[in-house]
Protein backbone atom coordinates (compact mmCIF):
# COMPACT_ATOMS: atom_id res chain seq x y z
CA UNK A 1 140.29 128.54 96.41
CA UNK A 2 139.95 131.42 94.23
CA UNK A 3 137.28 132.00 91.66
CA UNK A 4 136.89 133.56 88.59
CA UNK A 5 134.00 135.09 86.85
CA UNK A 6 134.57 136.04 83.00
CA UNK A 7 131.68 137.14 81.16
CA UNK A 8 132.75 136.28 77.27
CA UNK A 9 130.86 134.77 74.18
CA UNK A 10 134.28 133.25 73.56
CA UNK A 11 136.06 130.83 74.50
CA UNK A 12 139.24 131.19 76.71
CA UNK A 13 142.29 129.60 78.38
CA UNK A 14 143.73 130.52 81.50
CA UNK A 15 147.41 128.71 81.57
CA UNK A 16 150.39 129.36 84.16
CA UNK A 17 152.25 131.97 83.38
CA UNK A 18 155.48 129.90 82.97
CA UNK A 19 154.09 128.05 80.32
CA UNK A 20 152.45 131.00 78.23
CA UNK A 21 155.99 132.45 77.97
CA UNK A 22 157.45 129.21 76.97
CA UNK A 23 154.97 129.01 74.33
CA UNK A 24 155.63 133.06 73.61
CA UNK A 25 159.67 132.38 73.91
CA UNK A 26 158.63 128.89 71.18
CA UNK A 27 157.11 131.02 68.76
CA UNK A 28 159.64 133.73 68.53
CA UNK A 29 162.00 130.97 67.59
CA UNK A 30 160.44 129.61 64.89
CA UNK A 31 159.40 132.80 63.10
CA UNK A 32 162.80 133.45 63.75
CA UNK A 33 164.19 130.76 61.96
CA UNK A 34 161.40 128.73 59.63
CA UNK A 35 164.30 126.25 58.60
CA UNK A 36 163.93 125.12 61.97
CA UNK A 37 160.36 124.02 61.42
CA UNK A 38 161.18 122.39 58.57
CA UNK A 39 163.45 120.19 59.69
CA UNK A 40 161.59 119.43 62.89
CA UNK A 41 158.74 118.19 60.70
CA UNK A 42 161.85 115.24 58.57
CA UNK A 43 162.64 114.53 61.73
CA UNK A 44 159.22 114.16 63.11
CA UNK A 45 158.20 111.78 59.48
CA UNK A 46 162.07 110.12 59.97
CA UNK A 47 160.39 108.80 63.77
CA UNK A 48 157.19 108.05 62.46
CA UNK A 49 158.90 105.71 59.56
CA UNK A 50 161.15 103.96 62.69
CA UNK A 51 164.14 105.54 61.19
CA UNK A 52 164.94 107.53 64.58
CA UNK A 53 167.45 105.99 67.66
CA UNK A 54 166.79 105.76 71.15
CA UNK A 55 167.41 108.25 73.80
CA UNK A 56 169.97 106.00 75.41
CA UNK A 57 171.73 105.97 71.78
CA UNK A 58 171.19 109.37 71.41
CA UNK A 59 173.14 110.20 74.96
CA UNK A 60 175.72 107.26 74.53
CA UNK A 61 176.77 109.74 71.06
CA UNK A 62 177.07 112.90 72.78
């Protein structure tokens, strides 16, 4: 297995590299587009207040 040896006074994260652009490709979207926060965040309270619908509702729509 390989090692690594990082000498640092801070902290770090070593990730896949798959999931650092996904997180790159996530926040070019929403600074992009900061409607798009917005609504994820109604949503997100709508949920949390039972006022969303099931994934098998959800796919029985589309």
């Amino acid at each position: 297995m390989p090692t690594l040896n990082i000498k640092s006074d801070k902290p770090m994260v070593i990730i896949p590299l798959e999931q650092y652009e996904s997180m790159m490709e996530t926040l070019e979207i929403l600074s992009e587009n900061p409607e798009i926060l917005k609504e994820l965040k109604a949503e997100k309270n709508k949920i949390g207040q039972g006022k969303g619908i099931s994934y098998k509702s959800f796919k029985n729509k589309v």
